[in-house]
C-alpha atoms as a PDB file:
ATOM      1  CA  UNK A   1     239.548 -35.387  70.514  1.00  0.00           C
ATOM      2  CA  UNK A   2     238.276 -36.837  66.978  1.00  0.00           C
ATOM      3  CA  UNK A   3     234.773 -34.439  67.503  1.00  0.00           C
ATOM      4  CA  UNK A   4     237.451 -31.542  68.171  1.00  0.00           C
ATOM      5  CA  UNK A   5     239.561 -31.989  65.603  1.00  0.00           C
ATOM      6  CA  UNK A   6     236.017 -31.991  63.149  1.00  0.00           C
ATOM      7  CA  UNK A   7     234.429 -29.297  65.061  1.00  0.00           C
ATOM      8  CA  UNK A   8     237.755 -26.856  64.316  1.00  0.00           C
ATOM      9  CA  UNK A   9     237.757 -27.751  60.560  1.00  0.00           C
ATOM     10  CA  UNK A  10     233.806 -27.062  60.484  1.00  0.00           C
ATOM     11  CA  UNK A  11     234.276 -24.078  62.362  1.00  0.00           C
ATOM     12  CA  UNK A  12     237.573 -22.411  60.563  1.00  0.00           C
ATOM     13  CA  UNK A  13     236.646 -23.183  56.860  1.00  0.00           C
ATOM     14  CA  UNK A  14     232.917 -21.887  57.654  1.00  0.00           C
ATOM     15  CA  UNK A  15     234.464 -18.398  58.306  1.00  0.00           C
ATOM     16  CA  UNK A  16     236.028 -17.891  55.264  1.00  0.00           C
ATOM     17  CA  UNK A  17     233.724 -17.559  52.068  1.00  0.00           C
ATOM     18  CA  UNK A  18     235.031 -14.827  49.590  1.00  0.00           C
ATOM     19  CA  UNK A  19     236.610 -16.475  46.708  1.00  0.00           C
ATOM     20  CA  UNK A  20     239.999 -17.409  46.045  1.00  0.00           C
ATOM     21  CA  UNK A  21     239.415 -16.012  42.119  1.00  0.00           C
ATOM     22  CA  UNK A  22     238.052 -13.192  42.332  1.00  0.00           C
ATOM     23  CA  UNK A  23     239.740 -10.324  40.741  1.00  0.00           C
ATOM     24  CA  UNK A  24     239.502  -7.054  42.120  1.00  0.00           C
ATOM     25  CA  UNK A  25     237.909  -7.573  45.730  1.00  0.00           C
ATOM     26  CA  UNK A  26     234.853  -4.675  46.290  1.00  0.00           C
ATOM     27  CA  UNK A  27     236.076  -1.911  48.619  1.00  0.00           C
ATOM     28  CA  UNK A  28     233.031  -0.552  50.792  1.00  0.00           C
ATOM     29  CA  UNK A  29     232.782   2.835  51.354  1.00  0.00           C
ATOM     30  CA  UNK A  30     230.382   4.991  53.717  1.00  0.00           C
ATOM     31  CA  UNK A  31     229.247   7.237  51.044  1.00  0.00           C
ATOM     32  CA  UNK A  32     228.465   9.786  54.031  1.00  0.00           C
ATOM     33  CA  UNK A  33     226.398   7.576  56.347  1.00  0.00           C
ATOM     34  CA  UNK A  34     227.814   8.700  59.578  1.00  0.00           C
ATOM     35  CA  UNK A  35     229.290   6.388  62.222  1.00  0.00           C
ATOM     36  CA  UNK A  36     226.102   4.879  64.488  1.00  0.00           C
ATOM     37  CA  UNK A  37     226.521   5.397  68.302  1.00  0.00           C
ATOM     38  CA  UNK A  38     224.033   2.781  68.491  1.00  0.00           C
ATOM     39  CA  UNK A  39     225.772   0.520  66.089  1.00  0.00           C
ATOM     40  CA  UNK A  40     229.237   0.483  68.448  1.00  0.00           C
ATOM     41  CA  UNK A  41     227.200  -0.313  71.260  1.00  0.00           C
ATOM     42  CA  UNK A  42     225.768  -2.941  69.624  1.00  0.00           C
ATOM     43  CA  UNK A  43     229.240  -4.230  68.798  1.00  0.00           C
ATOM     44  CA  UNK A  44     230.418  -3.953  72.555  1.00  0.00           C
ATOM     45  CA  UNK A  45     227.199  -6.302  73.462  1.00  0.00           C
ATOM     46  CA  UNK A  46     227.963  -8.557  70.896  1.00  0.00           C
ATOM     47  CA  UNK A  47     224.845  -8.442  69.429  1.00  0.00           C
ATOM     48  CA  UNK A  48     224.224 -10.243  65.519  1.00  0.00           C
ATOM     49  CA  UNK A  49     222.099  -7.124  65.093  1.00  0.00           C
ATOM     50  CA  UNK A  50     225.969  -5.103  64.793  1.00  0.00           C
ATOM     51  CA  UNK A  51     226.884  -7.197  61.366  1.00  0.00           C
ATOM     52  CA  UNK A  52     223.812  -5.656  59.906  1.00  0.00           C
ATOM     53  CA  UNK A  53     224.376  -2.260  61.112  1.00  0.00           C
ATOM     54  CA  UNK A  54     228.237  -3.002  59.765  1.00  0.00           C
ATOM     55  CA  UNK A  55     226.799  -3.801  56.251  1.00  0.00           C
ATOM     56  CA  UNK A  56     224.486  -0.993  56.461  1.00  0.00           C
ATOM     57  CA  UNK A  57     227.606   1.615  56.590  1.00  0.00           C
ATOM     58  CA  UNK A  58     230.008  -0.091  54.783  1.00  0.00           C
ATOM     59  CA  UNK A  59     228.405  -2.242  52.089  1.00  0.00           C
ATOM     60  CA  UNK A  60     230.186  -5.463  50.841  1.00  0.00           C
ATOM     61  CA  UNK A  61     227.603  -7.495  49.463  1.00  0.00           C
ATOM     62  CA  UNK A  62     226.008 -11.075  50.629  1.00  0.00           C
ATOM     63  CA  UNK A  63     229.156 -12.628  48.904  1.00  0.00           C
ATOM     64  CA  UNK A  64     231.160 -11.105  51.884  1.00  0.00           C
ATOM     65  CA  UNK A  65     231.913 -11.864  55.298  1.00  0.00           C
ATOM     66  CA  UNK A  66     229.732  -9.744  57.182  1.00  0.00           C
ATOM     67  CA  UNK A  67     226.585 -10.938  55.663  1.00  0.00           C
ATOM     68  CA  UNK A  68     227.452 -14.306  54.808  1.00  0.00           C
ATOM     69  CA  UNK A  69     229.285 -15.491  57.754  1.00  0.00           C
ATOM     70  CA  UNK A  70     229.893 -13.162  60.608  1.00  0.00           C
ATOM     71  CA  UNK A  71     225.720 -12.380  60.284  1.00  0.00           C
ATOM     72  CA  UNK A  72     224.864 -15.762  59.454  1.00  0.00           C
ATOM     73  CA  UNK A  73     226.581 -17.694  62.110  1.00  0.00           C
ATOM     74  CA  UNK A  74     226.234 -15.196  64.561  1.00  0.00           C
ATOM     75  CA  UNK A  75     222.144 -15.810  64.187  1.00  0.00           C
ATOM     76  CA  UNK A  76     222.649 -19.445  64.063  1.00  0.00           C
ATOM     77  CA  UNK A  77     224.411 -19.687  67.204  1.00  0.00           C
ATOM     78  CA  UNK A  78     222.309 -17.227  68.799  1.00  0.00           C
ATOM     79  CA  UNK A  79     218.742 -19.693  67.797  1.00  0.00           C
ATOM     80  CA  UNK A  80     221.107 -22.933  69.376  1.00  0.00           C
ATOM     81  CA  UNK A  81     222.770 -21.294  72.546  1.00  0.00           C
ATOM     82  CA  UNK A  82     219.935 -22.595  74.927  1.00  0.00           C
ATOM     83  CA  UNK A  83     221.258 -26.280  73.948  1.00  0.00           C
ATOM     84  CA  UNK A  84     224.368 -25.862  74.995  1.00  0.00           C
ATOM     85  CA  UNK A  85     225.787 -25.880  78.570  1.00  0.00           C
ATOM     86  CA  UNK A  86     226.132 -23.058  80.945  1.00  0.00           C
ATOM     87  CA  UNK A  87     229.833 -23.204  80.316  1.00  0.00           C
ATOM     88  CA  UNK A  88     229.688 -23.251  76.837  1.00  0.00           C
ATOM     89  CA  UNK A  89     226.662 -20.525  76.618  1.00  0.00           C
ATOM     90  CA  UNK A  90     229.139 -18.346  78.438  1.00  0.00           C
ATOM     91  CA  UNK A  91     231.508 -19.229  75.788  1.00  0.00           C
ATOM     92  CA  UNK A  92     229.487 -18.857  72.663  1.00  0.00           C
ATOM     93  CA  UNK A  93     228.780 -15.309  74.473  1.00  0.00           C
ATOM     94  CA  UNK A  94     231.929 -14.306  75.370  1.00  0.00           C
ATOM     95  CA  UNK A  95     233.800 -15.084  72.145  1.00  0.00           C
ATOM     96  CA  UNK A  96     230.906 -13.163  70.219  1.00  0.00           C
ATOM     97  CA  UNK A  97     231.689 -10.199  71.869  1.00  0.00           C
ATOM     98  CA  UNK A  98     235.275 -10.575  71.391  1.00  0.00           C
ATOM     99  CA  UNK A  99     234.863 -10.633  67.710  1.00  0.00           C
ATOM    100  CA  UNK A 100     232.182  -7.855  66.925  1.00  0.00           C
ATOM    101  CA  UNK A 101     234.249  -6.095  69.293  1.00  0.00           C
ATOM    102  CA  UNK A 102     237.010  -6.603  66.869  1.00  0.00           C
ATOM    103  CA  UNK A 103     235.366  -5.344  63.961  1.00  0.00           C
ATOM    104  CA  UNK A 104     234.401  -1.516  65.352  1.00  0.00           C
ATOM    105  CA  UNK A 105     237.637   0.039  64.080  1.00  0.00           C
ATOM    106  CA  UNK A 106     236.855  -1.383  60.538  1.00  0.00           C
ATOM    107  CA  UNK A 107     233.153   0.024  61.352  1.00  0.00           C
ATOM    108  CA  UNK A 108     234.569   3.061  61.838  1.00  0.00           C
ATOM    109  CA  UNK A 109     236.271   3.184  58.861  1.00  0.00           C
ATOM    110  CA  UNK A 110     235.317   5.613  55.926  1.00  0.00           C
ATOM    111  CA  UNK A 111     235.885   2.501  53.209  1.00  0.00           C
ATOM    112  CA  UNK A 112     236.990  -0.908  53.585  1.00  0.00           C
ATOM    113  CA  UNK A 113     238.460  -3.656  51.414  1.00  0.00           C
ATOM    114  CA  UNK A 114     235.903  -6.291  51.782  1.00  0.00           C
ATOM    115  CA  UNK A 115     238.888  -9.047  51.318  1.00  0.00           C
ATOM    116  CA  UNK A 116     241.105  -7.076  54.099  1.00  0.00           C
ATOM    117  CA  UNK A 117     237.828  -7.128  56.386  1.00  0.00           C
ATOM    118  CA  UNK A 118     237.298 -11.037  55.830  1.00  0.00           C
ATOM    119  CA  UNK A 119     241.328 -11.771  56.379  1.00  0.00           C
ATOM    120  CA  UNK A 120     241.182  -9.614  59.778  1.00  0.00           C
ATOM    121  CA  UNK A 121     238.161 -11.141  60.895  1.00  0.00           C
ATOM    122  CA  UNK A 122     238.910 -14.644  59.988  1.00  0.00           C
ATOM    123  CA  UNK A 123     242.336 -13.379  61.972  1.00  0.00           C
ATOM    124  CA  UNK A 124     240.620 -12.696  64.981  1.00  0.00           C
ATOM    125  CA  UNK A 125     238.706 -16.286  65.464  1.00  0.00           C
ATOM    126  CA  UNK A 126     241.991 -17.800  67.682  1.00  0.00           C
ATOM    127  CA  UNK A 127     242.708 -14.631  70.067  1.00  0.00           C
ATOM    128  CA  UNK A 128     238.594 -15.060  70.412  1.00  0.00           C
ATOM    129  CA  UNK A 129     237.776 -18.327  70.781  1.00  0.00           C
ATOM    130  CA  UNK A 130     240.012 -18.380  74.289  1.00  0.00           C
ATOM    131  CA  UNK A 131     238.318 -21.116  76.789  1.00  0.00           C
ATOM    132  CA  UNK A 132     237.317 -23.189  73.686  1.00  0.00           C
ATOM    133  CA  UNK A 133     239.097 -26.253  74.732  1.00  0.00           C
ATOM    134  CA  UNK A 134     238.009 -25.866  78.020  1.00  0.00           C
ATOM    135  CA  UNK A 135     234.146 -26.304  76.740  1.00  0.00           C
ATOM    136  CA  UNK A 136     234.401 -28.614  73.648  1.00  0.00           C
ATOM    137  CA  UNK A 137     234.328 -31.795  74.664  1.00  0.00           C
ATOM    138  CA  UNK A 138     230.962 -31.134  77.158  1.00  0.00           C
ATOM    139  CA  UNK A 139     229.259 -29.188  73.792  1.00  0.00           C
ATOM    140  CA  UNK A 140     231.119 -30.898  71.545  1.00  0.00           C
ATOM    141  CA  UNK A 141     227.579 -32.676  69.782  1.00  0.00           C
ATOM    142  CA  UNK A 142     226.009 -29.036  69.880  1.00  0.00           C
ATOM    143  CA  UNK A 143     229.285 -27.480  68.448  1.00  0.00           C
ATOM    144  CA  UNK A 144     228.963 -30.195  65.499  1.00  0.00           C
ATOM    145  CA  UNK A 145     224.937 -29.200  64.800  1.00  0.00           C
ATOM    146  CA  UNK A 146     226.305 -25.082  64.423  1.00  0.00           C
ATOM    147  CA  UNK A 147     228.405 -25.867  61.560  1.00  0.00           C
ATOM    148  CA  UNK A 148     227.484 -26.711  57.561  1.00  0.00           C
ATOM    149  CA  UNK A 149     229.643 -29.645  56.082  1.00  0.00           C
ATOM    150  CA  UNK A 150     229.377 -27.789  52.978  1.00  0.00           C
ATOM    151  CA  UNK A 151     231.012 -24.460  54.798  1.00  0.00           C
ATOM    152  CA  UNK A 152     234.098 -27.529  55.410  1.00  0.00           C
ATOM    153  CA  UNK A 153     234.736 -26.873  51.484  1.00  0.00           C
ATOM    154  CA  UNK A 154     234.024 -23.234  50.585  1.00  0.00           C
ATOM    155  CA  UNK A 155     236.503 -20.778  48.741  1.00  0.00           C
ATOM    156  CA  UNK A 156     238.837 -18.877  50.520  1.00  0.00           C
ATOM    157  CA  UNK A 157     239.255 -21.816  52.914  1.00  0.00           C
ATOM    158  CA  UNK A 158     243.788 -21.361  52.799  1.00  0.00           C
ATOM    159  CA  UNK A 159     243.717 -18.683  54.774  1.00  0.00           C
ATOM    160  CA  UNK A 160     241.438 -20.699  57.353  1.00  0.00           C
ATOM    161  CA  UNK A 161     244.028 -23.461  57.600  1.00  0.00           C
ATOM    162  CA  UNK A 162     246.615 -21.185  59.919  1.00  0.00           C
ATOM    163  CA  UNK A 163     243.352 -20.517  62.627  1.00  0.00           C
ATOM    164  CA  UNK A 164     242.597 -24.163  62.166  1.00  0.00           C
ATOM    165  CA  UNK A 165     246.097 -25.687  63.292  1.00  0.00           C
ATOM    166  CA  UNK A 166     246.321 -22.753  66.184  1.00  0.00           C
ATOM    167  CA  UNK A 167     243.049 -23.957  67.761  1.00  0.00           C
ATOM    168  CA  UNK A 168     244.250 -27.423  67.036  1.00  0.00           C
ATOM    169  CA  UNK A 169     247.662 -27.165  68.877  1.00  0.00           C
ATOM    170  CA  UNK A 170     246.030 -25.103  71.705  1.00  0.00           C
ATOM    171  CA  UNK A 171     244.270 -28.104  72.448  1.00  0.00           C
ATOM    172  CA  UNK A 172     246.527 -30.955  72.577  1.00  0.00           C
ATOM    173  CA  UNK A 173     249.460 -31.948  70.763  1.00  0.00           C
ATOM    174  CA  UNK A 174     247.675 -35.038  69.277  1.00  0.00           C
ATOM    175  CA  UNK A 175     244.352 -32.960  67.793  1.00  0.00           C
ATOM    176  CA  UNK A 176     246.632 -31.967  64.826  1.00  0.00           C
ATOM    177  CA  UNK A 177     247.379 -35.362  64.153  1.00  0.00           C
ATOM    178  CA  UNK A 178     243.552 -36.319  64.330  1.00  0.00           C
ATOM    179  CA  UNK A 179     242.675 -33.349  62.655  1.00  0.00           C
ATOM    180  CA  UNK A 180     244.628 -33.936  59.669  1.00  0.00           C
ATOM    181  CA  UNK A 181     242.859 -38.031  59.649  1.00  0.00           C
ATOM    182  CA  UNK A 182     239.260 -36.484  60.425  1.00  0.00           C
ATOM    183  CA  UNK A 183     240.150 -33.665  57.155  1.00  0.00           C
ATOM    184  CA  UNK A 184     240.570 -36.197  54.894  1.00  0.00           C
ATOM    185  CA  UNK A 185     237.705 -38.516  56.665  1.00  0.00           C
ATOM    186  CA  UNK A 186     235.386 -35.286  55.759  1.00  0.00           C
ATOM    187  CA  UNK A 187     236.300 -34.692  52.514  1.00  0.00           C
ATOM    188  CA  UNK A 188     236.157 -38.227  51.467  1.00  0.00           C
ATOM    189  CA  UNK A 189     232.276 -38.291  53.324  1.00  0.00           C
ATOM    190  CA  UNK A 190     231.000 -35.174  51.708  1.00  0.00           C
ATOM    191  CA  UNK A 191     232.410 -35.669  48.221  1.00  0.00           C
ATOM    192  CA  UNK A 192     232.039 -39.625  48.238  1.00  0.00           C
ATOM    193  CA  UNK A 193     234.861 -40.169  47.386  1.00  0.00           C
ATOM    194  CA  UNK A 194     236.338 -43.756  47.661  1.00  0.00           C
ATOM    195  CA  UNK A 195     238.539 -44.725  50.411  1.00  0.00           C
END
């Protein structure tokens, strides 16, 4: 349960990266390009290529969620799936369809508020990430090598905490309990800080 607890901190706080200070968040707008056929299908496969297509349309910058975490990850799981079990590939495949899938009404969207886009895709990590306990603790070391320690302490990370404690309790009562020991065990680790 300890490598759960770790892997849903690494995993929550790693999809939240817009900044808690920034003062008027961008709002993307389509400027004309026309909604891509192509681009929703790509969604519905849950392809990495649809982020790009995404930030194509509706342009929020590499300091957004599209680029910066939905693309990146995405990618990153995509080069590590073959690692991972059967179960767990199904997983990883099935819950990245579930959340492209959730972004094609945004997509469709003459402008967005890049914030609003991060909040409801950040929002959408519990409802997609259904089965997850289920393959965790077989994948659990492959789960680990996904995730960036650093991503454990970017900005934005509050609004993380609420998917964080979901995935937590739908696991077990006691993962919150180790999950708020293995927090504090990872902050003190990647900031060296004394014990």
């Amino acid at each position: 349960m300890t490598q759960f607890v770790a892997f849903a901190f690494c995993l929550c706080l790693s999809s939240v990266s817009a900044s808690w200070f920034r003062s008027d968040p961008p709002v993307a707008t389509s400027d004309g390009r026309a909604i891509d056929q192509s681009c929703l299908a790509l969604a519905d496969q849950g392809s990495c290529d649809f982020y790009s297509c995404f930030e194509r349309r509706l342009p929020c910058g590499r300091d957004w969620y599209i680029l910066k975490t939905g693309l990146y990850y995405c990618n990153k799981i995509e080069r590590q799936k073959v690692s991972f079990s059967p179960e767990g590939q199904q997983f990883l495949s099935n819950a990245q369809r579930c959340l492209t899938q959730s972004l094609k009404d945004m997509y469709q969207r003459d402008y967005v508020d890049c914030h609003d886009l991060e909040h409801d895709a950040v929002a959408n990590i519990t409802r997609c990430f259904t089965g997850f306990c289920d393959v965790f603790e077989s994948d659990s070391e492959h789960f680990l090598e996904i995730y960036e320690i650093r991503d454990l302490f970017s900005r934005g990370a509050g609004k993380v905490w609420r998917q964080i404690v979901l995935l937590a309790t739908r696991c077990g009562g006691d993962a919150l309990r180790e999950f708020t020991s293995n927090a504090r065990q990872s902050a003190i680790q990647f900031y060296q800080l004394p014990d």
